[in-house]
C-alpha atoms as a PDB file:
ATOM      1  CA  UNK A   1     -65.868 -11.861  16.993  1.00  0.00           C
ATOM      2  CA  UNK A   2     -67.951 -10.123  14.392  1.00  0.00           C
ATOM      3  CA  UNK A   3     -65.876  -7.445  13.672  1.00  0.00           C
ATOM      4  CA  UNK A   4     -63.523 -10.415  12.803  1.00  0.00           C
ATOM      5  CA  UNK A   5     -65.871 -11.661  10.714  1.00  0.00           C
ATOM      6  CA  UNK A   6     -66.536  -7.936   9.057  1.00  0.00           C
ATOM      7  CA  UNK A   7     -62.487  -8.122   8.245  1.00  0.00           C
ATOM      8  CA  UNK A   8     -62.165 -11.258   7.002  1.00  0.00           C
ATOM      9  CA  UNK A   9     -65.491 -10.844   4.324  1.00  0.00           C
ATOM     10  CA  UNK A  10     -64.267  -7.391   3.620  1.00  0.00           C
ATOM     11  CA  UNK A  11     -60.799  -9.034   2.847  1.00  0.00           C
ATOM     12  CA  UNK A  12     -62.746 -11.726   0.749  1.00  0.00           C
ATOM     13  CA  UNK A  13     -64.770  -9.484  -1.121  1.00  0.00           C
ATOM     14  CA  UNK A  14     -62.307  -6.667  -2.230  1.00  0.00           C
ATOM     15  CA  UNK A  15     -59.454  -8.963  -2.944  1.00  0.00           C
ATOM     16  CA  UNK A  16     -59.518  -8.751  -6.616  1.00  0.00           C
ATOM     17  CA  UNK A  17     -59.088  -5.085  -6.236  1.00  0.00           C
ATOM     18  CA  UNK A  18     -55.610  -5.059  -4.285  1.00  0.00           C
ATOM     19  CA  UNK A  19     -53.868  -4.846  -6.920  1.00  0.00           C
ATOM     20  CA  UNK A  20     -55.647  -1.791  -8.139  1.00  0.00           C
ATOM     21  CA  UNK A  21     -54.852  -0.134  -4.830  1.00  0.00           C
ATOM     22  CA  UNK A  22     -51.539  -0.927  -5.058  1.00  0.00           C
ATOM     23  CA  UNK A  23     -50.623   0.726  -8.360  1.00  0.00           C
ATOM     24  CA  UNK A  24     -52.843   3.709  -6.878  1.00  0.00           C
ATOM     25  CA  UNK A  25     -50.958   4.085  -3.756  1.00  0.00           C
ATOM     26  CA  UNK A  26     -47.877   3.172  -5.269  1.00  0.00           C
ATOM     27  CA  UNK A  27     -48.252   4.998  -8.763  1.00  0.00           C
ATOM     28  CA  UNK A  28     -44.629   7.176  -8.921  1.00  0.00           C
ATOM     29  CA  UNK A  29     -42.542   4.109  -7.881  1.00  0.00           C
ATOM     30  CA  UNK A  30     -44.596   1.380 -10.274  1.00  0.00           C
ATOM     31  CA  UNK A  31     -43.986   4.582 -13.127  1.00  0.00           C
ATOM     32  CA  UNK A  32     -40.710   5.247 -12.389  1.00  0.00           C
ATOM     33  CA  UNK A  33     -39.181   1.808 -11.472  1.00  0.00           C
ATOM     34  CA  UNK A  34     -41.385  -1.266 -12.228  1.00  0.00           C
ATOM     35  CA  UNK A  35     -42.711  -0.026 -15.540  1.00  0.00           C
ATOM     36  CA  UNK A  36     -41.993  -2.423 -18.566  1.00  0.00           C
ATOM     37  CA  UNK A  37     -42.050   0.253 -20.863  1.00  0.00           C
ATOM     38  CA  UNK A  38     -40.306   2.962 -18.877  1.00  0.00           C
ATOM     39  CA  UNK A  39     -37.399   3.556 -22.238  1.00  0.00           C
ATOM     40  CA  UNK A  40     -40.321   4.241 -24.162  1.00  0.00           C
ATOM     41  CA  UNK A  41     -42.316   7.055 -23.772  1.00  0.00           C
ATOM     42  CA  UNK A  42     -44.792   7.617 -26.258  1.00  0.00           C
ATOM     43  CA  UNK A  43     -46.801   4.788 -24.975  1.00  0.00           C
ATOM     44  CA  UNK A  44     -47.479   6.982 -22.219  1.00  0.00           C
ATOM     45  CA  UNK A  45     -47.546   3.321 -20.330  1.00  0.00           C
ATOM     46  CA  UNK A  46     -46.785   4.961 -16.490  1.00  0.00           C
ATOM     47  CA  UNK A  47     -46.837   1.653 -15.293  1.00  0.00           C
ATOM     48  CA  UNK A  48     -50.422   0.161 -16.187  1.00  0.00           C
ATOM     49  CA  UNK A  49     -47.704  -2.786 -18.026  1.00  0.00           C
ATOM     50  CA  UNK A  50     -47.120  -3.950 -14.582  1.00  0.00           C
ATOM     51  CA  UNK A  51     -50.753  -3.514 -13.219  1.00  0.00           C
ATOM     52  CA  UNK A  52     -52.147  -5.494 -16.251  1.00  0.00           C
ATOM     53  CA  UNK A  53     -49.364  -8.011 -15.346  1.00  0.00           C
ATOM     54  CA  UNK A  54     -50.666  -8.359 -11.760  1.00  0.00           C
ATOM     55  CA  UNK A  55     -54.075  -8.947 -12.425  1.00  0.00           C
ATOM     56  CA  UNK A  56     -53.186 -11.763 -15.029  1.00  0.00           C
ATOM     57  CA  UNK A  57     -51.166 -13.010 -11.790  1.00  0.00           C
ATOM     58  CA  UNK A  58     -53.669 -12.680  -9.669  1.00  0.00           C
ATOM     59  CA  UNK A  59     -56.733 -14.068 -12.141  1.00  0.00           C
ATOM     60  CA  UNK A  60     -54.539 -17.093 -12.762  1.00  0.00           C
ATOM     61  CA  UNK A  61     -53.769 -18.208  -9.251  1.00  0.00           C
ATOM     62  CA  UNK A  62     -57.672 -18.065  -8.656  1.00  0.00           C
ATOM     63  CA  UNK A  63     -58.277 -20.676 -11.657  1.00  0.00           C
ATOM     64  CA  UNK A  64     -55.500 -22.520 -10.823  1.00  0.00           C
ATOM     65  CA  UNK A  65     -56.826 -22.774  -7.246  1.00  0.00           C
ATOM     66  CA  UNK A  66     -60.216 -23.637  -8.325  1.00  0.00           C
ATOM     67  CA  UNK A  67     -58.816 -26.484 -10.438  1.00  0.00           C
ATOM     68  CA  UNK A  68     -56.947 -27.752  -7.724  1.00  0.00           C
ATOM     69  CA  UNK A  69     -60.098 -28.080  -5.684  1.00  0.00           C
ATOM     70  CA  UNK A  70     -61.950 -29.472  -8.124  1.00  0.00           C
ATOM     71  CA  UNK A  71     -59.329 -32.071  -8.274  1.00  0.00           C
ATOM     72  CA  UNK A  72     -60.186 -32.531  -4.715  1.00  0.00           C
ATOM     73  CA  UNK A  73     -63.611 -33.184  -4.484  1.00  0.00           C
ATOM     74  CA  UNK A  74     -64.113 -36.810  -5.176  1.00  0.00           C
ATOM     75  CA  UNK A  75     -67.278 -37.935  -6.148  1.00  0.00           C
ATOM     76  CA  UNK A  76     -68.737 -40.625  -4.252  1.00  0.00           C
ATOM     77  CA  UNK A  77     -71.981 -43.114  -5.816  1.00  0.00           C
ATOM     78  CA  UNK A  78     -74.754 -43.328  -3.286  1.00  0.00           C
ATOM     79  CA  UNK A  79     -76.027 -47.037  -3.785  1.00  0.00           C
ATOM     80  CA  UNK A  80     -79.383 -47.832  -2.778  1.00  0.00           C
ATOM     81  CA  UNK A  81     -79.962 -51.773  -2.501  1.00  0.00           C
ATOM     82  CA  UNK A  82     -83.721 -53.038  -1.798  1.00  0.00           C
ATOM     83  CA  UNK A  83     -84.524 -56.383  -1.109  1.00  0.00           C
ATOM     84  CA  UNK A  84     -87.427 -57.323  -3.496  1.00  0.00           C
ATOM     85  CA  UNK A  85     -88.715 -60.034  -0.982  1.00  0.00           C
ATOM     86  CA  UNK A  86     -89.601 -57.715   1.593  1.00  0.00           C
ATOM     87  CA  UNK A  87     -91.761 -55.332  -0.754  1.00  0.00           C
ATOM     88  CA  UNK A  88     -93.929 -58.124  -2.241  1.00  0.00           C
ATOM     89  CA  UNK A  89     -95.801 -59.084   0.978  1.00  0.00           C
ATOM     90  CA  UNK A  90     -96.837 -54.829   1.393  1.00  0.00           C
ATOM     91  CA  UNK A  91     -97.856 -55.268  -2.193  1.00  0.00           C
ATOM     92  CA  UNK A  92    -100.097 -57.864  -1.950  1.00  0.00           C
ATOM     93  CA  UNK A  93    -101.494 -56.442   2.191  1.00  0.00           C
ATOM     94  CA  UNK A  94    -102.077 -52.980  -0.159  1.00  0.00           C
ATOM     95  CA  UNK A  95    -103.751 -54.128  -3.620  1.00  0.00           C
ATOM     96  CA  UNK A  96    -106.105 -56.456  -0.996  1.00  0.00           C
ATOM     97  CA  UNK A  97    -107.547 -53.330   0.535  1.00  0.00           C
ATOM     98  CA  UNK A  98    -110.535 -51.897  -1.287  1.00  0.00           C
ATOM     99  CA  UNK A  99    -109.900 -48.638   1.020  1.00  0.00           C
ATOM    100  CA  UNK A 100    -107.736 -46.820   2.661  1.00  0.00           C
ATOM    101  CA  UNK A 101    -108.587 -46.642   6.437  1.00  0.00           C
ATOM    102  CA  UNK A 102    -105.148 -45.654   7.940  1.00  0.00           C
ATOM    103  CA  UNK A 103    -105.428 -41.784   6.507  1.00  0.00           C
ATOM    104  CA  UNK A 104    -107.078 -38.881   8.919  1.00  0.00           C
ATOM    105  CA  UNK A 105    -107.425 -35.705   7.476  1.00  0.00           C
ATOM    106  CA  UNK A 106    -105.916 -33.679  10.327  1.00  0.00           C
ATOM    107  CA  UNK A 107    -106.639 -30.025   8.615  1.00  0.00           C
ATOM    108  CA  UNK A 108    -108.360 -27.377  10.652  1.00  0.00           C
ATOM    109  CA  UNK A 109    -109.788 -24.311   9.906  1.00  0.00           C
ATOM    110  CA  UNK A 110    -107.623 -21.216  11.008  1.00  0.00           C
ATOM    111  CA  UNK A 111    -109.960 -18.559  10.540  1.00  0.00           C
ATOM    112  CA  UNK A 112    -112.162 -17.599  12.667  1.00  0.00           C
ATOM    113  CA  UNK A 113    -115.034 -15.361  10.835  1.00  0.00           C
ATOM    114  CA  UNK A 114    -116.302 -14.200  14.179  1.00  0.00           C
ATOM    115  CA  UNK A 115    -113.144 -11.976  14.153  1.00  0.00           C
ATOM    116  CA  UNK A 116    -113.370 -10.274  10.816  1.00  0.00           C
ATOM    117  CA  UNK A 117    -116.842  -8.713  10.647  1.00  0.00           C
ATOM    118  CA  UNK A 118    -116.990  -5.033  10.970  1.00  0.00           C
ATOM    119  CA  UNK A 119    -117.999  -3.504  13.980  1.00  0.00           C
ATOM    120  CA  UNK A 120    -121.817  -3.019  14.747  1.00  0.00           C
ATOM    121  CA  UNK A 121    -121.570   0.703  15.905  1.00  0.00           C
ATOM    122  CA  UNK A 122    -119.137   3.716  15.097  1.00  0.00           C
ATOM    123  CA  UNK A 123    -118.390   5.962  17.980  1.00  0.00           C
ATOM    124  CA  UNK A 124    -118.813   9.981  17.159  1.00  0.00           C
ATOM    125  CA  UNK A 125    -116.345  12.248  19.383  1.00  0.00           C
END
C-alpha cells in the first residue's frame, strides 16, 4: 500500500515533465517525423515545435480542469439565527453580579526547583 502511494505522488509530482521525457526518449522520431518545421532547416527546430506544442496542451488542460472545478464548488451561506429573548435574561443574571464566582484558576506549577540545583559534591576518579 505505500509503495502505491510512492507511485501515485511520484506520478503527481513529475507529470508536468512527461512531455519532456517524451521528446527525450523519443527525439529521432519527433525530429524526423512530427517536426512542424522539418522542410526547413535553418531553424535548426529538431522537433522542439512539437514539444512546445505539447506543453501548451498539457498547461491548458490543467487550467481548463481547474476552471471546471471551480465551477463545481458551490458556495454555501452558513446562517446563524439567535433568538434575542433568550440572551436578555443571561444579560440581566450577569450585569447583577458584582463578581465573578464561577472562575477557578486551575494552573499549576510544573517545575519543580528541587530538581534543577546543582549537585552538592563532585566525585574525583
Amino acid at each position: 500500500m505505500k509503495y502505491l502511494f510512492y507511485i501515485f505522488s511520484f506520478l503527481i509530482l513529475f507529470k508536468p515533465a512527461f512531455p519532456v521525457i517524451e521528446y527525450l526518449v523519443n527525439y529521432d522520431y519527433i525530429s524526423r517525423v512530427l517536426c512542424i518545421n522539418k522542410d526547413k532547416p535553418q531553424l535548426q527546430c529538431d522537433g522542439k515545435c512539437y514539444l512546445m506544442k505539447q506543453l501548451a496542451k498539457n498547461a491548458s488542460d490543467e487550467r481548463d480542469k481547474d476552471k471546471t472545478e471551480r465551477r463545481n464548488k458551490v458556495e454555501t451561506p452558513f446562517v446563524f439565527v439567535l433568538k434575542e429573548e433568550n440572551i436578555l435574561p443571561i444579560i440581566e443574571e450577569v450585569e447583577s453580579h458584582e463578581k465573578f464566582t464561577f472562575y477557578q484558576n486551575f494552573y499549576k506549577k510544573t517545575i519543580h526547583f528541587k530538581l534543577l540545583r546543582p549537585p552538592m559534591y563532585v566525585l574525583n576518579s
